[in-house]
PDB file of N, CA and C in Angstrom:
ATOM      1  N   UNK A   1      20.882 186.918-181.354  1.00  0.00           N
ATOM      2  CA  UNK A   1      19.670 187.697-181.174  1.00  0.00           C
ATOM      3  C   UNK A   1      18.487 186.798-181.497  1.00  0.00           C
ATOM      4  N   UNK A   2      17.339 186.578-180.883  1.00  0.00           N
ATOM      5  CA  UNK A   2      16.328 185.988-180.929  1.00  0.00           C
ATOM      6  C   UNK A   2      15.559 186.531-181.725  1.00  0.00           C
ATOM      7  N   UNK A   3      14.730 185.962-182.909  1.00  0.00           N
ATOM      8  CA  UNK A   3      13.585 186.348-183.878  1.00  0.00           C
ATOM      9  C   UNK A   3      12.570 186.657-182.914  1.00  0.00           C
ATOM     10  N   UNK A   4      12.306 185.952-181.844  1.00  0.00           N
ATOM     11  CA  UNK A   4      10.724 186.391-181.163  1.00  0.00           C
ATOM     12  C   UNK A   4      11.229 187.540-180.439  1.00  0.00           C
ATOM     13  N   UNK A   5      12.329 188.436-180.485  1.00  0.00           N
ATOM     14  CA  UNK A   5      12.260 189.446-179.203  1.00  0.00           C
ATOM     15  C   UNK A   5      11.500 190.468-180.564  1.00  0.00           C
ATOM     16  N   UNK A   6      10.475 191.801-180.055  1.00  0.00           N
ATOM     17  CA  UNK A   6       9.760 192.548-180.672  1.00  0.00           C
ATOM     18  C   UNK A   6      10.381 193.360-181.130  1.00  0.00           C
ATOM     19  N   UNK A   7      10.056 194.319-181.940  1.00  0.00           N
ATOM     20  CA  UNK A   7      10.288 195.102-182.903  1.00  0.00           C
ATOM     21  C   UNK A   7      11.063 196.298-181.242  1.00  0.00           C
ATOM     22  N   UNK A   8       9.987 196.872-180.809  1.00  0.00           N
ATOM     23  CA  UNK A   8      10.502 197.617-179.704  1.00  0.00           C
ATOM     24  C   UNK A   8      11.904 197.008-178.757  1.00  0.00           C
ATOM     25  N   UNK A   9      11.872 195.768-178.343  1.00  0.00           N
ATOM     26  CA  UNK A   9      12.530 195.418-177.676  1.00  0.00           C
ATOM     27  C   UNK A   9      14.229 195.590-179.017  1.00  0.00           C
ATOM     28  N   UNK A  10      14.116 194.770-179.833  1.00  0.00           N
ATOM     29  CA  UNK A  10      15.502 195.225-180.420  1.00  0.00           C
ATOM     30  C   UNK A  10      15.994 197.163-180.772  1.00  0.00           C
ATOM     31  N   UNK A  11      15.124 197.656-180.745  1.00  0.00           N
ATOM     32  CA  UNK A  11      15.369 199.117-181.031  1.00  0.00           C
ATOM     33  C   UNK A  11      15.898 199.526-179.650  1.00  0.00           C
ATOM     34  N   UNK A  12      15.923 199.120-178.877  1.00  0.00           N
ATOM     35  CA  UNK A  12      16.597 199.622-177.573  1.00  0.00           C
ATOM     36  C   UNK A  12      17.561 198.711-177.264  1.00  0.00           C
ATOM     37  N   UNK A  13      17.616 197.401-177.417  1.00  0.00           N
ATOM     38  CA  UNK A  13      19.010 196.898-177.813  1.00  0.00           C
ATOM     39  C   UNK A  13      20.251 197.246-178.932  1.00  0.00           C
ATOM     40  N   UNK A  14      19.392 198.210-180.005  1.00  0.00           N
ATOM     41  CA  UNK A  14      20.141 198.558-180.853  1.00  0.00           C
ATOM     42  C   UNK A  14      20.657 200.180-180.172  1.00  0.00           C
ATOM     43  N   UNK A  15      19.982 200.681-179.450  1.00  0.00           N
ATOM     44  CA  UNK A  15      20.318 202.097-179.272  1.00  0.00           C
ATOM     45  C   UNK A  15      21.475 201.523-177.825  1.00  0.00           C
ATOM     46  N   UNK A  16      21.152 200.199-177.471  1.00  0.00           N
ATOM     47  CA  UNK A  16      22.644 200.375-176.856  1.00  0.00           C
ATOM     48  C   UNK A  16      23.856 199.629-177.210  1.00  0.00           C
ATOM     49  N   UNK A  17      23.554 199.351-178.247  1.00  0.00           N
ATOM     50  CA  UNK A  17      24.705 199.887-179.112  1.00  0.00           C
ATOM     51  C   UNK A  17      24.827 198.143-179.461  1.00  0.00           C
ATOM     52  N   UNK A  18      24.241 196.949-179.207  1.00  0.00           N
ATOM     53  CA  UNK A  18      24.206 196.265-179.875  1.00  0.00           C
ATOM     54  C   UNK A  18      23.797 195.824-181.535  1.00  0.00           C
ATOM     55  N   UNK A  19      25.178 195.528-182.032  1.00  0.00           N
ATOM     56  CA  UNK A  19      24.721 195.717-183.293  1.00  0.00           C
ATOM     57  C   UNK A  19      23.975 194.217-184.247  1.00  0.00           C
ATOM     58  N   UNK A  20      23.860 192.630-183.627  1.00  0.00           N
ATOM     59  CA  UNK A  20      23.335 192.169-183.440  1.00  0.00           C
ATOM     60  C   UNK A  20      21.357 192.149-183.934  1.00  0.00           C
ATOM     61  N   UNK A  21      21.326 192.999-182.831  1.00  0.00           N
ATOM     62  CA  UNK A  21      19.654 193.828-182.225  1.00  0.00           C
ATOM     63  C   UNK A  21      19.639 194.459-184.207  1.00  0.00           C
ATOM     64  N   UNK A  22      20.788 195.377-184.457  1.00  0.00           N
ATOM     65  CA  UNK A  22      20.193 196.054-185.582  1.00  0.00           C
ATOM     66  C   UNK A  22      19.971 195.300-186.975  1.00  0.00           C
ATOM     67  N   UNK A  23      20.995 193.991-187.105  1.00  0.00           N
ATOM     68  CA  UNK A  23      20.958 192.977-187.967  1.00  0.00           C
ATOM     69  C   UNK A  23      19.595 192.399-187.963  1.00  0.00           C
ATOM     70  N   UNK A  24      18.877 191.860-187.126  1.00  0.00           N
ATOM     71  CA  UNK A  24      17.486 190.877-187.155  1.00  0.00           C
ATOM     72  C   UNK A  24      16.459 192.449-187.428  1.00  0.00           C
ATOM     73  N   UNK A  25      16.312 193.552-187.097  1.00  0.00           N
ATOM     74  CA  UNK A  25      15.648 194.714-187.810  1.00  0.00           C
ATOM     75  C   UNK A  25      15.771 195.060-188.936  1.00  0.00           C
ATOM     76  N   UNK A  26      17.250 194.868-189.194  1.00  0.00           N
ATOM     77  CA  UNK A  26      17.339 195.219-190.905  1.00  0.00           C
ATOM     78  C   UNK A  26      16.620 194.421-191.541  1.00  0.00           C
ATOM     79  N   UNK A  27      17.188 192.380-191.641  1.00  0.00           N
ATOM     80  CA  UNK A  27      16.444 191.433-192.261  1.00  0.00           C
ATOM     81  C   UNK A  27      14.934 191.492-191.996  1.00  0.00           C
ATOM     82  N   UNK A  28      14.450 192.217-190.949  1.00  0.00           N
ATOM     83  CA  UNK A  28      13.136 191.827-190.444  1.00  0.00           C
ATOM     84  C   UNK A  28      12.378 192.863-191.626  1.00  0.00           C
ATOM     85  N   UNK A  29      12.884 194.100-191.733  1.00  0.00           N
ATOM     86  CA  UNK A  29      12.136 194.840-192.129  1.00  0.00           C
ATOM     87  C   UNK A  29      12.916 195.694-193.771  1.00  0.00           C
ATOM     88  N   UNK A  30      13.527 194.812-194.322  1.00  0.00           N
ATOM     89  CA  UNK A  30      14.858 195.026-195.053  1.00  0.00           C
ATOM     90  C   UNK A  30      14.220 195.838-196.335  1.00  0.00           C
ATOM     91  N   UNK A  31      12.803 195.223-196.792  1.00  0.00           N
ATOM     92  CA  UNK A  31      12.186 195.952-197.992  1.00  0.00           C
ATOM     93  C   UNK A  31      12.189 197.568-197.185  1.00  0.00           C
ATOM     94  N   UNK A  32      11.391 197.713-196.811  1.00  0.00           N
ATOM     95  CA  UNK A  32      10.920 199.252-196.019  1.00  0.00           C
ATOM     96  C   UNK A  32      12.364 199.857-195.680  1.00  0.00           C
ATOM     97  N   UNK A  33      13.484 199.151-195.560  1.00  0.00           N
ATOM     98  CA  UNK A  33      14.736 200.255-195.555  1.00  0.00           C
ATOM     99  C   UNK A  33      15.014 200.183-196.680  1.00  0.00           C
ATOM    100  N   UNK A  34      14.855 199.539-197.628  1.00  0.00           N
ATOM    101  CA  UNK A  34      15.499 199.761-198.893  1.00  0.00           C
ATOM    102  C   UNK A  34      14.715 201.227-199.415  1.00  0.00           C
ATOM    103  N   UNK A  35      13.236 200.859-199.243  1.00  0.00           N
ATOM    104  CA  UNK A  35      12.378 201.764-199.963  1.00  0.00           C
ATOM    105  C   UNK A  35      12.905 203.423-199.625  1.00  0.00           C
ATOM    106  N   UNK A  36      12.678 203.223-198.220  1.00  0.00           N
ATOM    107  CA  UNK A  36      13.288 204.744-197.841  1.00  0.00           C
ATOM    108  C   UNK A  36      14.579 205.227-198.259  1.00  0.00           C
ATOM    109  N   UNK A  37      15.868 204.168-198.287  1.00  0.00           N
ATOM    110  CA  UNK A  37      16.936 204.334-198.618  1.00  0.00           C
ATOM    111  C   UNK A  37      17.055 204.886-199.942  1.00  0.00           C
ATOM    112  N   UNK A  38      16.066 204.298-201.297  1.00  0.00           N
ATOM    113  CA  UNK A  38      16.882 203.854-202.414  1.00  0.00           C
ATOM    114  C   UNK A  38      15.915 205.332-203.006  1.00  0.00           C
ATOM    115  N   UNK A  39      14.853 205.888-202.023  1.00  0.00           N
ATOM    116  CA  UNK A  39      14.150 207.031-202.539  1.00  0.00           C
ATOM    117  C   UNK A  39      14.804 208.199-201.852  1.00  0.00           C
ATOM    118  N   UNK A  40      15.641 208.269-201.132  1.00  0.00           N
ATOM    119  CA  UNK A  40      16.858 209.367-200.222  1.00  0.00           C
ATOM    120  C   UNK A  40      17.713 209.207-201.573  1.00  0.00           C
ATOM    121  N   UNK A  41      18.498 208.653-202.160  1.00  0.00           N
ATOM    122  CA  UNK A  41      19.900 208.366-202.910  1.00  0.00           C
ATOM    123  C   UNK A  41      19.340 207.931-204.543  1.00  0.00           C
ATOM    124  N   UNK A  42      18.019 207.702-205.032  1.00  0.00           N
ATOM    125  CA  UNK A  42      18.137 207.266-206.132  1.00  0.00           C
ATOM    126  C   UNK A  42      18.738 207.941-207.406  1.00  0.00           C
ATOM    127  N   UNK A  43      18.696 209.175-207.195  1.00  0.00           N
ATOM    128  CA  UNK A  43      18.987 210.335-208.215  1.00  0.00           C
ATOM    129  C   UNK A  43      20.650 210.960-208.069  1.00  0.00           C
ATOM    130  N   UNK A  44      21.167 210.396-206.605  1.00  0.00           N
ATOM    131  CA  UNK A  44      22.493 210.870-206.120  1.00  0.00           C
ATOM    132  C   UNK A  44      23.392 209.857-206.835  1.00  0.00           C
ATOM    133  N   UNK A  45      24.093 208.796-207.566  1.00  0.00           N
ATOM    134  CA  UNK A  45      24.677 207.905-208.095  1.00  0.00           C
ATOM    135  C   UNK A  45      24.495 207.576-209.445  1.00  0.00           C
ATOM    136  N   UNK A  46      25.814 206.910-209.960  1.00  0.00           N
ATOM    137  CA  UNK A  46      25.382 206.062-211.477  1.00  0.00           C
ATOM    138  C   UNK A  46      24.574 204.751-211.700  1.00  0.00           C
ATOM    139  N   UNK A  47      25.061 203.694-210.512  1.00  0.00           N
ATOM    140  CA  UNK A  47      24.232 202.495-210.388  1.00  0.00           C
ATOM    141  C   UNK A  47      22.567 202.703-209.908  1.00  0.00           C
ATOM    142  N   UNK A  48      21.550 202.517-210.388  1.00  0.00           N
ATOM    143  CA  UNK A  48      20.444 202.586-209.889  1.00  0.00           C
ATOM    144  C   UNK A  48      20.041 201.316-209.180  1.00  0.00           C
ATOM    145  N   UNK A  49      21.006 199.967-209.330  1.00  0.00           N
ATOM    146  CA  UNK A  49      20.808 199.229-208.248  1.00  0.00           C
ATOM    147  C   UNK A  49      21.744 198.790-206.828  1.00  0.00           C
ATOM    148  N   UNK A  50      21.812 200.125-206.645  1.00  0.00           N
ATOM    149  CA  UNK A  50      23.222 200.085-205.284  1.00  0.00           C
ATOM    150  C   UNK A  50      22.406 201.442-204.527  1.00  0.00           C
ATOM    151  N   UNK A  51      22.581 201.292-203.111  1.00  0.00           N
ATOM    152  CA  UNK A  51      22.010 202.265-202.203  1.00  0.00           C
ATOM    153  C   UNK A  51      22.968 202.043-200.582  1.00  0.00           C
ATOM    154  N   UNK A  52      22.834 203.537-200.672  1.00  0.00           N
ATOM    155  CA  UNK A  52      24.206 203.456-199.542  1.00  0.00           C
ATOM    156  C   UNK A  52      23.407 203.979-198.078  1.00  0.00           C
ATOM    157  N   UNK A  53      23.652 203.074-196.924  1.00  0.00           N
ATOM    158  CA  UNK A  53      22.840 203.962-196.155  1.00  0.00           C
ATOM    159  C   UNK A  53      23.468 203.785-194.538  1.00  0.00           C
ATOM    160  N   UNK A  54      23.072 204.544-193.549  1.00  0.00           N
ATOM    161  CA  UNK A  54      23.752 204.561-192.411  1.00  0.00           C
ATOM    162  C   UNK A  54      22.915 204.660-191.182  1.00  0.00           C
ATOM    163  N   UNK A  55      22.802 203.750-189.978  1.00  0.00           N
ATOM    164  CA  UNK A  55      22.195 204.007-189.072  1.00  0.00           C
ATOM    165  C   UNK A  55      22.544 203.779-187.522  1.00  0.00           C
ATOM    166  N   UNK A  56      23.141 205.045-187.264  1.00  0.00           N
ATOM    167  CA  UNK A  56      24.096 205.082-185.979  1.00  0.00           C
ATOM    168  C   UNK A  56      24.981 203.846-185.594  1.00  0.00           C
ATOM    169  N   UNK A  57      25.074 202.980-184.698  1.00  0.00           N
ATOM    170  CA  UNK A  57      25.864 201.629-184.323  1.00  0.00           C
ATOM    171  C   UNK A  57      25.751 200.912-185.139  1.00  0.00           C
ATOM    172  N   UNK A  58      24.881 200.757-186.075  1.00  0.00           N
ATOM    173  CA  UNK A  58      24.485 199.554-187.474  1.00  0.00           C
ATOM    174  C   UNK A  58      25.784 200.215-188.165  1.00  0.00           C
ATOM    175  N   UNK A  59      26.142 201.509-188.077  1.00  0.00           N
ATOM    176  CA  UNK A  59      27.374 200.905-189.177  1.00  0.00           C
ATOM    177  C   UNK A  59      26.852 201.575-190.631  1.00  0.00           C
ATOM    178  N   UNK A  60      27.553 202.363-191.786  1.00  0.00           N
ATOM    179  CA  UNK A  60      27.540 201.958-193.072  1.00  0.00           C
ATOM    180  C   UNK A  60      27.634 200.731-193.502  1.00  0.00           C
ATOM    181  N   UNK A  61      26.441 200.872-194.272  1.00  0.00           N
ATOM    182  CA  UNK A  61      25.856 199.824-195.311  1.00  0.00           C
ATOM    183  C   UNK A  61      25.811 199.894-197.082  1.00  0.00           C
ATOM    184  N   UNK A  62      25.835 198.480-197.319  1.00  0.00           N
ATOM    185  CA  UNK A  62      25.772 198.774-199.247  1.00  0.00           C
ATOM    186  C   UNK A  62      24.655 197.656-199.434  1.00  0.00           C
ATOM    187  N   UNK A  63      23.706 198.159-199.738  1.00  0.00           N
ATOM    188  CA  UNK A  63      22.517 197.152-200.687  1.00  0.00           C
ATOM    189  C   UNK A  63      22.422 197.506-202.155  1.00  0.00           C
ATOM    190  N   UNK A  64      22.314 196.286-202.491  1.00  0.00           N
ATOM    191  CA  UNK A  64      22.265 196.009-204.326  1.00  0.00           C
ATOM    192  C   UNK A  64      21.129 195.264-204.430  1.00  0.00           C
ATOM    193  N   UNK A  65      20.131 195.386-205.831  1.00  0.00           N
ATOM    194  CA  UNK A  65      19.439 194.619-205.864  1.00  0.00           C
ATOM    195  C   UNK A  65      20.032 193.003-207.026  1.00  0.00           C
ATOM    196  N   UNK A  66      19.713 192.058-206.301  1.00  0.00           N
ATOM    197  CA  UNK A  66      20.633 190.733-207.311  1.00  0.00           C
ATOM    198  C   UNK A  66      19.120 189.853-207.089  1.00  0.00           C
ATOM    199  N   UNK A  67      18.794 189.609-208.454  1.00  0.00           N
ATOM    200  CA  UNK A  67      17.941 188.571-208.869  1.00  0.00           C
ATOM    201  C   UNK A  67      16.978 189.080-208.046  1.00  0.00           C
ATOM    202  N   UNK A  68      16.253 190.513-208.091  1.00  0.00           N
ATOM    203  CA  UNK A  68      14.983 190.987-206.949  1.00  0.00           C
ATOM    204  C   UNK A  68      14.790 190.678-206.229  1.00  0.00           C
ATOM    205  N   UNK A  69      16.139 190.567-205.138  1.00  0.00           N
ATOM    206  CA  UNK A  69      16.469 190.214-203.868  1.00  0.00           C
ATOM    207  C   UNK A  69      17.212 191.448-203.226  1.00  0.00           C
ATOM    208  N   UNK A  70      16.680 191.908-202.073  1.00  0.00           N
ATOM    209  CA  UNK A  70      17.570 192.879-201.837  1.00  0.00           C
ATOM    210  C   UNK A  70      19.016 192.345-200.854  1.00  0.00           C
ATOM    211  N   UNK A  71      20.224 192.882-201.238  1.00  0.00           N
ATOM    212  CA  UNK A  71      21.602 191.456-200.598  1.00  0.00           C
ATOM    213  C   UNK A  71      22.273 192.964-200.168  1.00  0.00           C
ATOM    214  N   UNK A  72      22.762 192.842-198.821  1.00  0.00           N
ATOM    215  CA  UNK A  72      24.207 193.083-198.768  1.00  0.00           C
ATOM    216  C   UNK A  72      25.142 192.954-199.115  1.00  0.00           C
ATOM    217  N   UNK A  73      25.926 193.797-199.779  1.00  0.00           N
ATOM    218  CA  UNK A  73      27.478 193.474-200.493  1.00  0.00           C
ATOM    219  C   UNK A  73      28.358 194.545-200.018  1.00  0.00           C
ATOM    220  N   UNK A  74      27.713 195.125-199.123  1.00  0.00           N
ATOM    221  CA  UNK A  74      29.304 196.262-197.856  1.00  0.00           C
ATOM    222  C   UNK A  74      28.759 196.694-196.515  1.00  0.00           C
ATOM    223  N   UNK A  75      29.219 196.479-195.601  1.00  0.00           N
ATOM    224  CA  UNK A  75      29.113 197.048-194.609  1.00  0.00           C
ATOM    225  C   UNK A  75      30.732 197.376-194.040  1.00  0.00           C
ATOM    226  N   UNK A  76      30.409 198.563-192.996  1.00  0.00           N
ATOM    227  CA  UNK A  76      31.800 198.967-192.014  1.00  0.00           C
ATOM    228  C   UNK A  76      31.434 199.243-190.800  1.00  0.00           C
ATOM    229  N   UNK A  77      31.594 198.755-189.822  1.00  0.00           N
ATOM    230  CA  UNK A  77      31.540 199.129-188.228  1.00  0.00           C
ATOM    231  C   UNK A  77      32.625 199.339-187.502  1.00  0.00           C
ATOM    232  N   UNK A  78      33.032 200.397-187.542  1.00  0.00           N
ATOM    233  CA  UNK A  78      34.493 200.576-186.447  1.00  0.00           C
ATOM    234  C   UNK A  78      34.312 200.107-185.229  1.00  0.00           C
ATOM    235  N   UNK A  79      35.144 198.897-185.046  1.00  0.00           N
ATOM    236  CA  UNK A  79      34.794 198.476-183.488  1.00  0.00           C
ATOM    237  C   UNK A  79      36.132 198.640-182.857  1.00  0.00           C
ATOM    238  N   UNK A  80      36.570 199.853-183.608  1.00  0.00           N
ATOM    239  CA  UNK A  80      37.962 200.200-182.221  1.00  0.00           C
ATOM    240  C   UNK A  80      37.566 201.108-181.340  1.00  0.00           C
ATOM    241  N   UNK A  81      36.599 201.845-181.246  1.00  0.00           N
ATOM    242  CA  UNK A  81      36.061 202.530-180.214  1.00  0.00           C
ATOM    243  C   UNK A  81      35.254 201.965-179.576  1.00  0.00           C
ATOM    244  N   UNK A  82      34.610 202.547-178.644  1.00  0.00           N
ATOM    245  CA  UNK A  82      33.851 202.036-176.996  1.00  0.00           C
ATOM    246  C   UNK A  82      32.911 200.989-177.557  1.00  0.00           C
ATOM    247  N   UNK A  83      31.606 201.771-178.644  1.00  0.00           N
ATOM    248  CA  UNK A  83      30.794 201.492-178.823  1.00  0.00           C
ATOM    249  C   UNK A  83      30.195 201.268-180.904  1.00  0.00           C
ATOM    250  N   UNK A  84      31.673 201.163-181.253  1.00  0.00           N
ATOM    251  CA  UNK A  84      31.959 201.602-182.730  1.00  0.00           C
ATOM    252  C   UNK A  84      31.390 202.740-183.538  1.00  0.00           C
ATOM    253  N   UNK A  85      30.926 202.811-184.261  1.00  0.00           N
ATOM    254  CA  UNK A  85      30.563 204.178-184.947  1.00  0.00           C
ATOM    255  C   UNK A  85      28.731 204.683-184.627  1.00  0.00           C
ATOM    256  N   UNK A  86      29.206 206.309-184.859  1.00  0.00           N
ATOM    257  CA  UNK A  86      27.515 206.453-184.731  1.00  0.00           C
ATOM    258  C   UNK A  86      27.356 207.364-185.533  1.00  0.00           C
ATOM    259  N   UNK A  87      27.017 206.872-187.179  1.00  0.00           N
ATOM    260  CA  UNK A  87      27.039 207.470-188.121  1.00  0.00           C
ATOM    261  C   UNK A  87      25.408 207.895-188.343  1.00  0.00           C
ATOM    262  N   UNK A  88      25.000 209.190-188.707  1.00  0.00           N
ATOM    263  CA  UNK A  88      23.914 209.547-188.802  1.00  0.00           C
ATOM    264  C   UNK A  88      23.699 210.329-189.926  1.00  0.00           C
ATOM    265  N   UNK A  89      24.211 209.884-191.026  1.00  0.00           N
ATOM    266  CA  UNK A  89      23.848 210.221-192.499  1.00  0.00           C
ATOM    267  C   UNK A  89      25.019 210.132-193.174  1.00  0.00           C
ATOM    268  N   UNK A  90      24.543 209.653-194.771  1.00  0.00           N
ATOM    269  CA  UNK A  90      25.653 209.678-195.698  1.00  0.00           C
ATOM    270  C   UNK A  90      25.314 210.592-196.457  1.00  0.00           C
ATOM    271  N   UNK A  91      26.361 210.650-197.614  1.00  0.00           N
ATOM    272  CA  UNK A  91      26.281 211.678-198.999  1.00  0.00           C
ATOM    273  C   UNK A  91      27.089 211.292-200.498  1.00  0.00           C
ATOM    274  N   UNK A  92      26.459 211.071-200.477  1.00  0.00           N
ATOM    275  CA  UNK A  92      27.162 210.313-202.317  1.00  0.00           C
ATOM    276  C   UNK A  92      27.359 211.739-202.920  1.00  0.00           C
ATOM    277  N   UNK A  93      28.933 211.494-203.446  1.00  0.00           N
ATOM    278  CA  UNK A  93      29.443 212.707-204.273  1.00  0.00           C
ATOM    279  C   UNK A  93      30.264 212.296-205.701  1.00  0.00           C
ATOM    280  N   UNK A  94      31.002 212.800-206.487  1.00  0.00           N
ATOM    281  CA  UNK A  94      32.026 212.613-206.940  1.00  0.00           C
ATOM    282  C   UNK A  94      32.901 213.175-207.026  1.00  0.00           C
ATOM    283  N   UNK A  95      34.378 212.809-207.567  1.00  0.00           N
ATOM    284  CA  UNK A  95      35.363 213.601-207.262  1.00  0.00           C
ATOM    285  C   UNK A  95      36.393 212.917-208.724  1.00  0.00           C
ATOM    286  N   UNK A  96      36.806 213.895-209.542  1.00  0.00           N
ATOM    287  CA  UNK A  96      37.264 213.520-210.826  1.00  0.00           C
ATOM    288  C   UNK A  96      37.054 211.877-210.878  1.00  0.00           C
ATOM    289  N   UNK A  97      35.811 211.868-211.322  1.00  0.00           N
ATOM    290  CA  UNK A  97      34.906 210.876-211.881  1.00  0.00           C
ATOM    291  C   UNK A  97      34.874 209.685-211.480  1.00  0.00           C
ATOM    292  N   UNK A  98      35.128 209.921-210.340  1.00  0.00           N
ATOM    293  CA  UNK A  98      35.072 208.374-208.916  1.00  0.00           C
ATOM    294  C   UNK A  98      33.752 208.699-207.859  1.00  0.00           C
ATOM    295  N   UNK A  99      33.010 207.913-207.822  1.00  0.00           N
ATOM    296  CA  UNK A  99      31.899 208.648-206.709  1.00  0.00           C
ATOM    297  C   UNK A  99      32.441 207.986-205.655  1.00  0.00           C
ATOM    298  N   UNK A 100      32.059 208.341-204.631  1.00  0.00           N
ATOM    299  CA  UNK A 100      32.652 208.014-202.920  1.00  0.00           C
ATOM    300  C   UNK A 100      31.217 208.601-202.143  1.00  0.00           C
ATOM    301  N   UNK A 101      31.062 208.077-200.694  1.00  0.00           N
ATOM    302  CA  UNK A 101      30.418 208.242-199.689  1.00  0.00           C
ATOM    303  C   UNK A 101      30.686 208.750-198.557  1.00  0.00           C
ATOM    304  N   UNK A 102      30.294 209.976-198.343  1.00  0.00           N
ATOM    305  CA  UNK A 102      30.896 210.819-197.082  1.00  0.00           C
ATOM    306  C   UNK A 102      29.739 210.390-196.272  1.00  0.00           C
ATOM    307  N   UNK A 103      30.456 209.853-194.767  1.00  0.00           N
ATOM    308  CA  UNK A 103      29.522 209.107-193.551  1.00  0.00           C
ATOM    309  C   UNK A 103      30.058 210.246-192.317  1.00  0.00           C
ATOM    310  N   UNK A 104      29.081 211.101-191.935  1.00  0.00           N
ATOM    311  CA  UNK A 104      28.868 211.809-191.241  1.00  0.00           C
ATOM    312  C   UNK A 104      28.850 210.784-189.474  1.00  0.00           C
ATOM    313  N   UNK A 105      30.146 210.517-188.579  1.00  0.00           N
ATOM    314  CA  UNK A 105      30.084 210.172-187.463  1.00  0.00           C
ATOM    315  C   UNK A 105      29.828 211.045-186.787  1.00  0.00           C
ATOM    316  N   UNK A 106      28.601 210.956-185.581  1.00  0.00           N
ATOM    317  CA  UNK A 106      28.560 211.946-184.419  1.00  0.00           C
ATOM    318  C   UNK A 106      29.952 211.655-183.358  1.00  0.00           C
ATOM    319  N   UNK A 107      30.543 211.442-183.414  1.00  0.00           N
ATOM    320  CA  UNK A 107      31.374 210.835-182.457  1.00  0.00           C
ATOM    321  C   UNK A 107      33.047 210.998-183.131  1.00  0.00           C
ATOM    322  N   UNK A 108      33.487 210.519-184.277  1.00  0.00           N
ATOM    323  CA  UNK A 108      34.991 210.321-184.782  1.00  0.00           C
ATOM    324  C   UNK A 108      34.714 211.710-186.243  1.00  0.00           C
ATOM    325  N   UNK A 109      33.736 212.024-186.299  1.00  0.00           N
ATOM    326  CA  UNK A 109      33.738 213.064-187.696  1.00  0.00           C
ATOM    327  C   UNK A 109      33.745 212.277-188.601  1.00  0.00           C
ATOM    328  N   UNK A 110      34.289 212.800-190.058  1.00  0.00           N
ATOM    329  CA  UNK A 110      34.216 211.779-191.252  1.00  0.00           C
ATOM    330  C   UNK A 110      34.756 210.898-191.871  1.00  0.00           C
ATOM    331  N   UNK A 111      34.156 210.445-192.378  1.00  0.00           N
ATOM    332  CA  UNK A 111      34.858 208.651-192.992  1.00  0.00           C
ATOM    333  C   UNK A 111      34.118 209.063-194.616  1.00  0.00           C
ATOM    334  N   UNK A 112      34.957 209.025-195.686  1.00  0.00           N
ATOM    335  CA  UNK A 112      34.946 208.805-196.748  1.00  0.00           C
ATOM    336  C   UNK A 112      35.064 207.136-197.279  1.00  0.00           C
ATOM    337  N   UNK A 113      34.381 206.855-198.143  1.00  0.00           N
ATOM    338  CA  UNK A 113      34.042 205.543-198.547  1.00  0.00           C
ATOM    339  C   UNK A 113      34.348 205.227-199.532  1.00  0.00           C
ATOM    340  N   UNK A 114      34.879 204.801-200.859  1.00  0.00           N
ATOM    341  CA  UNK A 114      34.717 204.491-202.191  1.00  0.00           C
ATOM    342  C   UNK A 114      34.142 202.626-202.237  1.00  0.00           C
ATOM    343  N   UNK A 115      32.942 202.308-202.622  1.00  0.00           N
ATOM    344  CA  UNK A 115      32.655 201.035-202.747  1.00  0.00           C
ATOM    345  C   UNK A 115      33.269 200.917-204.174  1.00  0.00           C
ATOM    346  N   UNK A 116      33.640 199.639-204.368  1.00  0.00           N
ATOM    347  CA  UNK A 116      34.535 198.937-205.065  1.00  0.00           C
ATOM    348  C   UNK A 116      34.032 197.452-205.211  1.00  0.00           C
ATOM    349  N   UNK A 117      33.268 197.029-204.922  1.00  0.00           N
ATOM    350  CA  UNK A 117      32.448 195.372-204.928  1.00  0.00           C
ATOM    351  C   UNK A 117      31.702 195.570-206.217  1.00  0.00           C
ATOM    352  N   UNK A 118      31.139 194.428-206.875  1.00  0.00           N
ATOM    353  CA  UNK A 118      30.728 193.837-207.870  1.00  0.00           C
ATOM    354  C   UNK A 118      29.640 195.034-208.107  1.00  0.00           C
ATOM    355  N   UNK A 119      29.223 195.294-209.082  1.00  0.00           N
ATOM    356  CA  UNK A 119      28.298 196.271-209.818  1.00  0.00           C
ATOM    357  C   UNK A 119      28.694 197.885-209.074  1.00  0.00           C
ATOM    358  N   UNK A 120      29.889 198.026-208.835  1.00  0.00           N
ATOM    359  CA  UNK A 120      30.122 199.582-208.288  1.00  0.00           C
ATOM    360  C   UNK A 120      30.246 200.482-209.654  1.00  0.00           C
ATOM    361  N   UNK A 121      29.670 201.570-208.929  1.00  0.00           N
ATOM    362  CA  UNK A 121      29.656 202.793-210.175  1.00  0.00           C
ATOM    363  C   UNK A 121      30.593 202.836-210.618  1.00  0.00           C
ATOM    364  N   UNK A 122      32.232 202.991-209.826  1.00  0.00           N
ATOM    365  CA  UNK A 122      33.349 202.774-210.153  1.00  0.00           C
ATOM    366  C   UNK A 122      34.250 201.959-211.400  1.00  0.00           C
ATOM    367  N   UNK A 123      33.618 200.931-211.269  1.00  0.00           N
ATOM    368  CA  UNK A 123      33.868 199.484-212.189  1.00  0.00           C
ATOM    369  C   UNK A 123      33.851 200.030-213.777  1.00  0.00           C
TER     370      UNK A 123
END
């Protein structure tokens, strides 16, 4: 994916379903999803530096903040279907004292999550 293609031009590469297109939007604009993300979920979890978030073909995502950097440390994209997943919201819950992430697919229904990587609530 090219840095000079525009903000518009990858959002319609991403709505067809290139997931590519949604990677250079995330990095491009990665503070402003965190912000929205980490103010949707801040009060839903034990870690206050982990935020779980989902945006159709992009796939579930895990951002942590490390050294006031915002980093990826999970993502999942089912690429056994046509166009892999088209998840359009998560939900942080717990369940005898394990939290997990219910990812709402328009397309396959639900996918339950437990993150398990370095600073998980879990740990």
């Amino acid at each position: 994916m090219r840095d000079a293609d525009s903000d518009e031009q990858l959002v319609s590469k991403s709505r067809q379903g290139e997931p590519a297109a949604l990677e250079t939007l995330l990095d491009r604009h990665l503070k402003a999803v965190w912000s929205l993300a980490f103010q949707m979920l801040l009060d839903a979890h034990a870690a206050d530096d982990i935020v779980y978030f989902s945006y159709y073909s992009g796939g579930f995502r895990v951002l942590r903040i490390v050294d006031d950097e915002l980093v990826e440390v999970g993502a999942f994209i089912d690429d056994t279907g046509d166009k892999g997943n088209n998840f359009w919201g998560v939900q942080v819950f717990e369940h005898e004292g394990v939290e997990y992430v219910a990812a709402s697919d328009r397309d396959y229904g639900l996918y339950i999550f437990e993150y398990t990587g370095e600073g998980s609530p879990n740990s």
